[in-house]
Protein backbone atom coordinates (compact mmCIF):
# COMPACT_ATOMS: atom_id res chain seq x y z
CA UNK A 1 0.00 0.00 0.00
CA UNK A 2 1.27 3.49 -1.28
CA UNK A 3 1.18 6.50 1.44
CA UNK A 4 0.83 9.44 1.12
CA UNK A 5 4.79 10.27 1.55
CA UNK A 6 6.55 6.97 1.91
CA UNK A 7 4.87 3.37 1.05
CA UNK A 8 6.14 0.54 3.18
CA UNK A 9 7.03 -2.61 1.21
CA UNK A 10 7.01 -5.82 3.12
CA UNK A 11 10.08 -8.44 2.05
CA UNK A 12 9.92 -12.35 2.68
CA UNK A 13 11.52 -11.99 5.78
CA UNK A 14 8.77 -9.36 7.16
CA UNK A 15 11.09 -6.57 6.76
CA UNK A 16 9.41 -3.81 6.08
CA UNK A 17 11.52 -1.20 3.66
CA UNK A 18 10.21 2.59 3.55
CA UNK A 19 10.35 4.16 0.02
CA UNK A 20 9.05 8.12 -0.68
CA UNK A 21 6.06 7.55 -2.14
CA UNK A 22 7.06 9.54 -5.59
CA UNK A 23 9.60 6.86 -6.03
CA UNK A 24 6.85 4.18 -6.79
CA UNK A 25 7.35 3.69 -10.65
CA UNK A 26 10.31 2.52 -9.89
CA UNK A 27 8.80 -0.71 -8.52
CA UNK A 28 4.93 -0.91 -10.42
CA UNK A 29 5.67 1.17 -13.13
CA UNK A 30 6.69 -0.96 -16.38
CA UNK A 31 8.12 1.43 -18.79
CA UNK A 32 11.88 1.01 -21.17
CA UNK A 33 13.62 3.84 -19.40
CA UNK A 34 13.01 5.00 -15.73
CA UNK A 35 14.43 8.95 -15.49
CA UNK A 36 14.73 10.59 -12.00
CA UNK A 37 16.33 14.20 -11.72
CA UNK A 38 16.73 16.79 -9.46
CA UNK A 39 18.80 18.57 -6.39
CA UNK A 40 20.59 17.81 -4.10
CA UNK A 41 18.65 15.85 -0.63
CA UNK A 42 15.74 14.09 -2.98
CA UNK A 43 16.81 10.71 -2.18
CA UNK A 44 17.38 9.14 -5.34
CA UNK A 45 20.46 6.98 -4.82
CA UNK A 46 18.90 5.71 -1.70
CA UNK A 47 15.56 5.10 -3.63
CA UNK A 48 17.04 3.51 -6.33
CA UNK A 49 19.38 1.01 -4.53
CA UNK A 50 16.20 -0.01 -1.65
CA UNK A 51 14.10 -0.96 -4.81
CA UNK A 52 17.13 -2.60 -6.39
CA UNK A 53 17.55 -4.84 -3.15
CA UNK A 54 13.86 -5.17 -2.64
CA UNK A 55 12.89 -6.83 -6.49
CA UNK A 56 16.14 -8.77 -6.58
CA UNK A 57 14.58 -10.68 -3.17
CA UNK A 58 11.29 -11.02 -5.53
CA UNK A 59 13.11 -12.88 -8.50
CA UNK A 60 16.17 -13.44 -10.09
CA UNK A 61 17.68 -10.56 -11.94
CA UNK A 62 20.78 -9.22 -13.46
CA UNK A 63 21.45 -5.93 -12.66
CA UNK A 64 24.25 -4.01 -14.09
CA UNK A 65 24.99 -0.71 -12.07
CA UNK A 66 27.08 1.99 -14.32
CA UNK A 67 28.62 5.03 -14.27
CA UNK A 68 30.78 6.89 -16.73
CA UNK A 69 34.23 6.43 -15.12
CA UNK A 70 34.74 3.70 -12.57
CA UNK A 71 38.56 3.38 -11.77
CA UNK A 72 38.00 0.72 -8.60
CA UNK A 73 35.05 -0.30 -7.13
CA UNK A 74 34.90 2.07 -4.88
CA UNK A 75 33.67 4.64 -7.53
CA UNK A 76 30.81 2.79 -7.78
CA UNK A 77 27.09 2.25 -5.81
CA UNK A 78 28.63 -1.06 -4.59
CA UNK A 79 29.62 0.81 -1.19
CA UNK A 80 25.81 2.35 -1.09
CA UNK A 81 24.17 -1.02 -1.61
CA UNK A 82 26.08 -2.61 1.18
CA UNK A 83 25.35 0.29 3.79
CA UNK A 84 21.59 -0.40 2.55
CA UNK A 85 21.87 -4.18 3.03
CA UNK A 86 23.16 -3.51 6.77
CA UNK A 87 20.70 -0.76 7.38
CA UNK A 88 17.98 -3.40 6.65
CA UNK A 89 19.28 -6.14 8.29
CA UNK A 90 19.50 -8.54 5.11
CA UNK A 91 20.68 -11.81 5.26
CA UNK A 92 20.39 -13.12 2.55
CA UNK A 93 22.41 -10.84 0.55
CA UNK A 94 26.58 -11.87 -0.07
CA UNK A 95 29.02 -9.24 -0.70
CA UNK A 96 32.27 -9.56 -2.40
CA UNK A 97 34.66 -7.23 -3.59
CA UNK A 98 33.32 -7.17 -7.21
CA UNK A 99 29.60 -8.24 -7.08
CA UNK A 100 26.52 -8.62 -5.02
CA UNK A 101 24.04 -11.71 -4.76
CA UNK A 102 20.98 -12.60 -3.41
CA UNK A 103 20.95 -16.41 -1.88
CA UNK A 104 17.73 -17.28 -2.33
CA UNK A 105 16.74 -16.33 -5.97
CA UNK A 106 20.19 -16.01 -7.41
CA UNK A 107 19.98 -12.50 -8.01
CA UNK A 108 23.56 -10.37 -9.32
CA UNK A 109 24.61 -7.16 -8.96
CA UNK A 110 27.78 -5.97 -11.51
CA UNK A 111 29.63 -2.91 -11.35
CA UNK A 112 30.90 -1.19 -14.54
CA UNK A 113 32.13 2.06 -16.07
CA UNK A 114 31.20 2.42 -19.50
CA UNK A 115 34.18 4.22 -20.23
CA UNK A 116 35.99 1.15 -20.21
CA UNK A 117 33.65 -0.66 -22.40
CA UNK A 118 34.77 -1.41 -25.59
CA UNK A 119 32.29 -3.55 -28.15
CA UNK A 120 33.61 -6.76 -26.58
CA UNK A 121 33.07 -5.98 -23.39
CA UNK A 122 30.19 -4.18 -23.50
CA UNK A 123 28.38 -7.61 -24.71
CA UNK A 124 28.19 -8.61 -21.60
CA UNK A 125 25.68 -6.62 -20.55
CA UNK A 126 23.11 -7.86 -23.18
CA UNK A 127 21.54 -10.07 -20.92
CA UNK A 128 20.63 -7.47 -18.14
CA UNK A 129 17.22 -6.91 -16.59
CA UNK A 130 17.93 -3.97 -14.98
CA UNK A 131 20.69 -1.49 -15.80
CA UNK A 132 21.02 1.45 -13.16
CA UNK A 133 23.06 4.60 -14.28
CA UNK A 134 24.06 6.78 -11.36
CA UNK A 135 25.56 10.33 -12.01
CA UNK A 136 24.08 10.33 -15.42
CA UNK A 137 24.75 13.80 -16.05
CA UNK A 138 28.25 12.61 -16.55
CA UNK A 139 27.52 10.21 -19.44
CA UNK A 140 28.75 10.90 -22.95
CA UNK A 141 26.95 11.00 -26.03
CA UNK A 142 29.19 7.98 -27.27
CA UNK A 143 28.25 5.98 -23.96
CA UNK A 144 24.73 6.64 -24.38
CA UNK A 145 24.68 5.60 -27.80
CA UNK A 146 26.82 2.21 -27.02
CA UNK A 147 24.38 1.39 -23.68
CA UNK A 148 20.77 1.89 -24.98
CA UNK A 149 20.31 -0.63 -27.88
CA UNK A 150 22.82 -3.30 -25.40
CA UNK A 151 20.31 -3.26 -23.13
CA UNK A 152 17.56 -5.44 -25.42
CA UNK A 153 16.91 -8.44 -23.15
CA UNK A 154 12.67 -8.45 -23.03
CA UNK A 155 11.10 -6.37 -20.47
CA UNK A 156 14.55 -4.73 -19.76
CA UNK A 157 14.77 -1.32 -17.81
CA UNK A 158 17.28 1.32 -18.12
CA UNK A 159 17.09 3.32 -14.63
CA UNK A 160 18.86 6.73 -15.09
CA UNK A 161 19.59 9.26 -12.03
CA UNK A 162 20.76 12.53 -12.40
CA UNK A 163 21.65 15.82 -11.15
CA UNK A 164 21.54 18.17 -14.02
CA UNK A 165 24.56 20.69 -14.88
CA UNK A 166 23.81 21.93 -17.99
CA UNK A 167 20.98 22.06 -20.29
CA UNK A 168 22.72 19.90 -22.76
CA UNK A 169 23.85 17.38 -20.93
CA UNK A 170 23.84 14.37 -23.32
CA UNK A 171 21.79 12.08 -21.35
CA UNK A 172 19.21 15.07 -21.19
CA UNK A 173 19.25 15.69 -25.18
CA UNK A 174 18.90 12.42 -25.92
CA UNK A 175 15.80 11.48 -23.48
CA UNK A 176 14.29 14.57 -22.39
CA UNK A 177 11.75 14.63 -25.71
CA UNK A 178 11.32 10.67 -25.79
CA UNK A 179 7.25 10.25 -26.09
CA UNK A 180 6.01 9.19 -22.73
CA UNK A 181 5.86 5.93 -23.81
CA UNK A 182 9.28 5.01 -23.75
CA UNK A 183 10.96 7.32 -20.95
CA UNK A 184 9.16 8.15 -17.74
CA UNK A 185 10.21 11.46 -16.28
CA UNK A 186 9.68 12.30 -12.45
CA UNK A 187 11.68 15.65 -11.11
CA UNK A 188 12.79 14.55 -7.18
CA UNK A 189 13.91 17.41 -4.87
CA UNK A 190 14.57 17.08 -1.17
CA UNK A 191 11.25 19.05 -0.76
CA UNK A 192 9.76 15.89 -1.90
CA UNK A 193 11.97 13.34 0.10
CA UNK A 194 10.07 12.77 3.23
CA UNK A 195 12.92 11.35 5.05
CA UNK A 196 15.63 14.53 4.31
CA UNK A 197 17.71 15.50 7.68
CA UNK A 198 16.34 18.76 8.76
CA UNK A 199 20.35 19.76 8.85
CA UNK A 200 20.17 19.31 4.95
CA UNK A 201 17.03 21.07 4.77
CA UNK A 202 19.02 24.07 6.56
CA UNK A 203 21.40 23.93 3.70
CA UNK A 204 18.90 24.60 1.28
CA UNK A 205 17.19 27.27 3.05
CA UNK A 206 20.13 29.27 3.88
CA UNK A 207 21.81 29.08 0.14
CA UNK A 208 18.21 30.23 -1.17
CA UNK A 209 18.82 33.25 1.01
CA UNK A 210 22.49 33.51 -0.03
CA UNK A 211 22.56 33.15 -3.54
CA UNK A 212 19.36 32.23 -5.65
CA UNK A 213 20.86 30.73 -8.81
CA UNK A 214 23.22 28.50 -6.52
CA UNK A 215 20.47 27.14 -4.85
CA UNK A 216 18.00 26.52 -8.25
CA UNK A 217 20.87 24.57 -8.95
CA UNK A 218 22.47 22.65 -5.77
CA UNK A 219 18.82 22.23 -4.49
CA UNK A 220 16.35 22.15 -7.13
CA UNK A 221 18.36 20.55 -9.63
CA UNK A 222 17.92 23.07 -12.55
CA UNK A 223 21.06 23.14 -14.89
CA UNK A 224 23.78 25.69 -14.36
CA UNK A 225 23.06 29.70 -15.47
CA UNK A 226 25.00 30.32 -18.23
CA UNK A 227 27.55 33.41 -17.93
CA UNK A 228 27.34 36.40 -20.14
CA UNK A 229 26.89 34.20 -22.91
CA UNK A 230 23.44 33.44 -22.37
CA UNK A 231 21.11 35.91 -23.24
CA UNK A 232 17.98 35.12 -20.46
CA UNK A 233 19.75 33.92 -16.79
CA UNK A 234 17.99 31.20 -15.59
CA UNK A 235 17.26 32.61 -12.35
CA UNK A 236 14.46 34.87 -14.08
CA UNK A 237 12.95 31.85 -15.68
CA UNK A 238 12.84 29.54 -12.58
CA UNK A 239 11.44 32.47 -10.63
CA UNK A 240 8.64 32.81 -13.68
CA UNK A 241 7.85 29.39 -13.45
CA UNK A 242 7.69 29.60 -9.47
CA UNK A 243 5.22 32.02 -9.67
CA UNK A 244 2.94 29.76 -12.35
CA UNK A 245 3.42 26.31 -9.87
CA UNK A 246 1.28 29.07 -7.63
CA UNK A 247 -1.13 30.39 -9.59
CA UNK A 248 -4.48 29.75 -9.75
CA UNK A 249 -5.41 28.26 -12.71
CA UNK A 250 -2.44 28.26 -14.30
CA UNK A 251 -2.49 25.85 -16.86
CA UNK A 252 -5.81 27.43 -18.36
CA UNK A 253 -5.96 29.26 -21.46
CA UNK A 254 -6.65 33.41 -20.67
CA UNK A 255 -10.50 34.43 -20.27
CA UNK A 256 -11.44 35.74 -23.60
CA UNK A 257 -13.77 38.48 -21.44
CA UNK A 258 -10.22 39.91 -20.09
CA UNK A 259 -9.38 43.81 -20.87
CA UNK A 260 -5.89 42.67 -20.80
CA UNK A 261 -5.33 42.01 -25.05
CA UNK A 262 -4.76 38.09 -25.54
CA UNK A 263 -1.69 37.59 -27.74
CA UNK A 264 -0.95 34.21 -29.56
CA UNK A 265 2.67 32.87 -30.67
CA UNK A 266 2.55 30.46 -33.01
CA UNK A 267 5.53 28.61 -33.80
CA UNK A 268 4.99 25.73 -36.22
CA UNK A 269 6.79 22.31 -36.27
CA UNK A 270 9.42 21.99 -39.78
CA UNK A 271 10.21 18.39 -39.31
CA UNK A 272 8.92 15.18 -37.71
CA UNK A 273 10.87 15.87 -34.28
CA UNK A 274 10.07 19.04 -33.88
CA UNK A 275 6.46 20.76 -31.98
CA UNK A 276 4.07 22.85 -33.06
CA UNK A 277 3.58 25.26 -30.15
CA UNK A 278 0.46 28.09 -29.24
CA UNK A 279 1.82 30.57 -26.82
CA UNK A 280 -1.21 32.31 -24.87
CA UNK A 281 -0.08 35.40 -23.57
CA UNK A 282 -2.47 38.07 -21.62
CA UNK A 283 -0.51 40.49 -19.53
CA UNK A 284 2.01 38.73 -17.59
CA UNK A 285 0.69 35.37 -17.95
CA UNK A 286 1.54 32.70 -20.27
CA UNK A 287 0.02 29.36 -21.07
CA UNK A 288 1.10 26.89 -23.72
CA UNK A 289 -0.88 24.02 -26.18
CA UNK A 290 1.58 21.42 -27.77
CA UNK A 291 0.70 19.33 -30.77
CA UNK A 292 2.60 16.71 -32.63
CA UNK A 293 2.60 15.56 -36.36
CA UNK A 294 0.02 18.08 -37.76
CA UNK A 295 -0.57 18.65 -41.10
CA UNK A 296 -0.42 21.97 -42.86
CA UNK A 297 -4.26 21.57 -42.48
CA UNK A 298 -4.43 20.30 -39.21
CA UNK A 299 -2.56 23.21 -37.95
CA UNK A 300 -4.38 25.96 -39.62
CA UNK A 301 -8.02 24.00 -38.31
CA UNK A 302 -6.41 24.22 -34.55
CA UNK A 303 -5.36 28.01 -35.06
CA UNK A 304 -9.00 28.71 -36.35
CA UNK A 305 -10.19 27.29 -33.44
CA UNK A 306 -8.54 29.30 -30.76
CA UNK A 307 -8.82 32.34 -33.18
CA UNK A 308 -13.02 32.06 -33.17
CA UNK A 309 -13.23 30.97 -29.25
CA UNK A 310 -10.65 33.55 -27.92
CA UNK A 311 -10.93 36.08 -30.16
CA UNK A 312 -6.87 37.18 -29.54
CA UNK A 313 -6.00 40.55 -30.45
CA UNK A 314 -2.97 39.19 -32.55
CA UNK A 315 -2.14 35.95 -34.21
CA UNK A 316 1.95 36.16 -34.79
CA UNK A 317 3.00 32.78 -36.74
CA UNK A 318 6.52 32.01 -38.03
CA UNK A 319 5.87 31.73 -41.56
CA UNK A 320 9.30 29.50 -42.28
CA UNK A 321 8.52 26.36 -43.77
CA UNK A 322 5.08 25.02 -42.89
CA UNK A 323 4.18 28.32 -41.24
CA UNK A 324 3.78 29.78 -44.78
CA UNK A 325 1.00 27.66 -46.09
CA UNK A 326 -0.79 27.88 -42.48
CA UNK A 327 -0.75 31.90 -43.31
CA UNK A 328 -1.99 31.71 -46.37
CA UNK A 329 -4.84 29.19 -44.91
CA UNK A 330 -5.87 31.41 -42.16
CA UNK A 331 -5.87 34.94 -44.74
CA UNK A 332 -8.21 32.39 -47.01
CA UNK A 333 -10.54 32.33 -43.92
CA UNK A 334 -10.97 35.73 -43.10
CA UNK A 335 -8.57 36.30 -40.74
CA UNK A 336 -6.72 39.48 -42.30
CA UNK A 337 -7.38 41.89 -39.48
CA UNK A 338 -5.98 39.36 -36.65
CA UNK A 339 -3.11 37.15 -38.10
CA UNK A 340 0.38 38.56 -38.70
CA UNK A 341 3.40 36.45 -40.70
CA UNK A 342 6.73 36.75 -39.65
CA UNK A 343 10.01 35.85 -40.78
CA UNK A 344 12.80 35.68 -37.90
CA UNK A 345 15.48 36.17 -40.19
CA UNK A 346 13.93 40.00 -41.55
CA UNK A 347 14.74 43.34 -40.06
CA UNK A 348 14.28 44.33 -36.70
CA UNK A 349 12.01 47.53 -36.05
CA UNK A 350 14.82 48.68 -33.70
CA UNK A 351 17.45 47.91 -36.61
CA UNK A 352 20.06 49.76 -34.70
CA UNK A 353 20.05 47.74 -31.53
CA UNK A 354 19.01 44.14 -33.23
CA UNK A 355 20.73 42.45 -36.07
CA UNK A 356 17.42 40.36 -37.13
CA UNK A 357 13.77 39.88 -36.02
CA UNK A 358 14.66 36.82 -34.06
CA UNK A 359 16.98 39.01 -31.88
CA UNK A 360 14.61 42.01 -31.46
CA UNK A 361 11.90 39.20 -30.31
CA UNK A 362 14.30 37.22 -27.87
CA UNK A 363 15.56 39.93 -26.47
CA UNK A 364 11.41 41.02 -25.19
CA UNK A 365 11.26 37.44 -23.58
CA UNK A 366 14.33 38.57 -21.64
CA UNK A 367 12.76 42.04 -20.61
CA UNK A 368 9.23 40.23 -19.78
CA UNK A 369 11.29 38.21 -17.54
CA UNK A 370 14.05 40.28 -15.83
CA UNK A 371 11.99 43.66 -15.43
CA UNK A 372 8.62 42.98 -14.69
CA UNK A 373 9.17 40.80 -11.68
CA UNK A 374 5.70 39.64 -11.98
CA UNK A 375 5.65 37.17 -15.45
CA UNK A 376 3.90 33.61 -14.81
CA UNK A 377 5.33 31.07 -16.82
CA UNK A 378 4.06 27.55 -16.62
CA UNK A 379 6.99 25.02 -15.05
CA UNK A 380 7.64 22.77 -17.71
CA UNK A 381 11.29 21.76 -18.09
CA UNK A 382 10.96 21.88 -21.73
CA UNK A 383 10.31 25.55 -21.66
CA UNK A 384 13.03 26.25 -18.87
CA UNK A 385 15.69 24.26 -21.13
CA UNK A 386 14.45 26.58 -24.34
CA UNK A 387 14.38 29.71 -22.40
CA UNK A 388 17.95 29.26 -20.84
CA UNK A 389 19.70 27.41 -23.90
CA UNK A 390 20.26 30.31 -26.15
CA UNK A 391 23.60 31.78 -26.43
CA UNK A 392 23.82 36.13 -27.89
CA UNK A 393 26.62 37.52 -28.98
CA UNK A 394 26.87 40.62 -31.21
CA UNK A 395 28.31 41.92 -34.65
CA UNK A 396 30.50 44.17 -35.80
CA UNK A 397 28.11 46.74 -35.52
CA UNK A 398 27.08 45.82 -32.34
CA UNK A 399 23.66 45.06 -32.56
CA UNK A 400 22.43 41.60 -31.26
CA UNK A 401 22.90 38.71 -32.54
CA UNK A 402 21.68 34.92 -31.28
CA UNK A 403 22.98 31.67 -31.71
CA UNK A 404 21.93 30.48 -34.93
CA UNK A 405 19.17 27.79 -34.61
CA UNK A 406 20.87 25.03 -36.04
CA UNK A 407 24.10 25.37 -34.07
CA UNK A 408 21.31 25.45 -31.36
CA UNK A 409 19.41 22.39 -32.24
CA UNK A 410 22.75 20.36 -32.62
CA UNK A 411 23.54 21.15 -29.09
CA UNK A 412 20.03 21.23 -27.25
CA UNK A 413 19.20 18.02 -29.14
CA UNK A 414 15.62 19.80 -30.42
CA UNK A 415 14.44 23.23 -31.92
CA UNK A 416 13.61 25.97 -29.33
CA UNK A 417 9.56 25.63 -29.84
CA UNK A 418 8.26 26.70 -26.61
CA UNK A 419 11.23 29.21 -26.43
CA UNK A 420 10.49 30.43 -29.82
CA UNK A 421 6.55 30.31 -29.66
CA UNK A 422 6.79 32.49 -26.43
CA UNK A 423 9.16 35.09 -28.42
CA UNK A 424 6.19 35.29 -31.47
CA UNK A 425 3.75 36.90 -29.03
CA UNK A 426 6.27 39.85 -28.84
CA UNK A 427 6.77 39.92 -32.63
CA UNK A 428 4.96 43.66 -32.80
CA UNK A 429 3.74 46.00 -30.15
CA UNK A 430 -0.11 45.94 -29.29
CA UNK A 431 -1.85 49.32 -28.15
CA UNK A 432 -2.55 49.23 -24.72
CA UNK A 433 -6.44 49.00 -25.46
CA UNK A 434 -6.23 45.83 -27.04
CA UNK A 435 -7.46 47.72 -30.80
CA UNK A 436 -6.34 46.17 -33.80
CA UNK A 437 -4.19 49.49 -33.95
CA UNK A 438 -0.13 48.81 -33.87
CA UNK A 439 2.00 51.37 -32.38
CA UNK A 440 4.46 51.77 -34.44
CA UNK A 441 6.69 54.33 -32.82
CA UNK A 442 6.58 53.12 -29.41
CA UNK A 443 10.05 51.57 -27.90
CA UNK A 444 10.19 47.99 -26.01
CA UNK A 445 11.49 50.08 -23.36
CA UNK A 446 8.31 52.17 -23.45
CA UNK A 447 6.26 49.47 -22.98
CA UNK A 448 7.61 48.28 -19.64
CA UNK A 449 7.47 51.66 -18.04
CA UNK A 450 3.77 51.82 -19.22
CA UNK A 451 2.95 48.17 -17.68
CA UNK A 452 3.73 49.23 -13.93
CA UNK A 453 0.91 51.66 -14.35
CA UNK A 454 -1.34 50.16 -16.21
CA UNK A 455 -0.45 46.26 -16.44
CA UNK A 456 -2.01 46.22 -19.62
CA UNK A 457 0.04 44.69 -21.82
């Protein structure tokens, strides 16, 4: 039986092994690939190894434990699975210097660094049931690639645990899109470990106080802030996203009956990977619809849809690639007044200050986020990743300039949807009354001083 916060699970020999409740995929949950992230404190490793110990003493398994770089044993979990055998009183457990086994159902814990693991070698972990990855941040591409089709045997699991560093840490790229029916994804921080020393919780709550971005980090697990090379710090975005987790509401699309002008992003998916991503932004709030593997058609139906229930004061749409034939299907229907195309490669309105459109647009999502103080983002990881990811620099004439998006894509594994979706709703000024009236000559800068008086756009 599953608690609340931590579900007792009762072994042959009556022991009786507490596990955070949020860690219960881990035994009932049958999916390929088992991902658990997060901060410092959220109990993972312990998790992980008590459900280990606990379905090994259920039926014989093979379970490989890995890590990138494993020079002796003692770089591995075999230490941690030992101090969890003696912490439960075990018995029927033997230890040895280079594996563990159960006695009664023959059960076998390995210990390897893929690394080390050249085709040969690696063979010998065809056969696992289970293969655990602790640290997985540190995993290379090349690993990752080697491990994933080894591990074939039927019903196989690949547990992964992680703290992330960056957003493109390879083991991140390469899972954190997966459909949901191949990865599972669970976020674990030590708010959510039930059994977290109150010393540790200290910690936390004293680096919070110290140093924000430290503590999203160390405690909550969110990749490192980039330095000057990133254009939005991810301190703003976490603090956005903060702000939506307490929200009422705040995965509902606006009220269309709200003064506040509704503005839609739309950023349309180019290839079979990719999302096609609405952006609902009234005011200071934003909400998001994602949609996979829609037609040209399909899209423009979907955008019809919200443009006859909502009645937005803009429609911006990317009009590269599919976006163009979406335009063209949305003018057909009458939408003139409403829908606006835009290129992200044409000219900036402040041409001076931005080398491209893409820039001038970007560069608003930072300003939403850094001087308003009160923007409510939704707190989806895909969005934080997007929003943090992208790297400025500037040209010789010192206007803006972004990382271009397929130097982007290459290293965040996916196109920038949400990122880029959110950016579209800032594509043009909108008057403060919500009238289908642009204002041309007003300044980005302009429109945040305005907003603390009025909140109105």
């Amino acid at each position: 039986m599953i608690k609340k916060r931590a579900s007792p699970t009762v072994c042959e020999n009556r022991r009786v092994i507490q596990i955070p409740a949020v860690f219960k995929p881990l035994l009932h949950l049958k999916k390929r690939i088992k991902l658990f992230y997060g901060g410092r404190a959220g109990g993972k490793s312990y998790a992980f190894a008590d459900c280990l110990l606990i379905k090994a003493r259920m039926q014989k398994l093979f379970i490989v434990c890995l890590r990138e770089i494993q020079n002796s044993i003692k770089d591995s979990v075999h230490k941690l699975l030992c101090d969890r055998i003696q912490a439960h009183r075990l018995s029927d457990y033997r230890v040895s210097n280079l594996k563990i086994e159960n006695l009664i159902t023959g059960s076998t814990f390995i210990f390897k660094g893929l690394r080390d693991q050249d085709g040969d070698k690696i063979k010998s972990l065809e056969g696992a049931d289970i293969a655990w990855i602790e640290e997985a941040q540190r995993i290379s591409a090349k690993s990752w690639e080697i491990l994933e089709p080894t591990i074939r045997k039927k019903d196989s699991e690949i547990w992964i645990s992680m703290n992330r560093e960056t957003p493109t840490d390879p083991i991140w790229v390469a899972l954190a899109d997966q459909d949901e029916s191949y990865v599972f994804k669970q976020k674990v921080n030590y708010t959510d470990n039930p059994f977290c020393p109150k010393e540790m919780i200290e910690l936390a709550l004293r680096c919070k106080e110290k140093n924000a971005a430290d503590y999203a980090h160390i405690w909550l697990g969110e990749p490192k802030a980039g330095g000057d090379e990133k254009l939005i710090p991810a301190v703003y975005v976490r603090e956005a996203q903060e702000r939506g987790k307490s929200a009422t509401g705040g995965e509902s699309l606006p009220n269309e009956s709200s003064e506040t002008p509704l503005i839609i992003g739309l950023d349309i998916a180019r290839f079979g990977d990719d999302a096609t991503v609405f952006c609902f932004r009234a005011g200071q709030k934003c909400t998001f619809e994602v949609y996979r593997k829609k037609s040209t058609v399909e899209t423009a139906h979907l955008a019809v849809h919200y443009l006859q229930t909502l009645h937005p004061t803009r429609l911006f749409l990317d009009i590269g690639g599919m976006g163009a034939g979406v335009y063209d299907l949305l003018i057909e229907q009458g939408f003139v007044a409403v829908v606006r195309g835009i290129n992200f490669g044409e000219k900036a309105r402040l041409s001076d200050r931005y080398a491209n459109k893409r820039a001038e647009m970007w560069d608003s999502v930072r300003l939403f986020l850094t001087e308003s103080n009160t923007a409510v983002l939704p707190p989806d990881s895909a969005l934080y990743d997007d929003l943090c990811a992208v790297n400025k620099s500037y040209d010789r004439n010192g206007r803006l300039l972004l990382e271009d998006k397929a130097s982007l894509k290459r290293r965040l594994g996916r196109s920038t949807d949400w990122g880029d979706a959110l950016a579209l709703t800032f594509a043009a000024p909108i008057s403060e009354s919500g009238s289908e009236r642009e204002k041309q000559s007003i300044s980005l800068e302009e429109l945040f001083q305005n907003h603390s008086s009025k909140g109105k756009w």
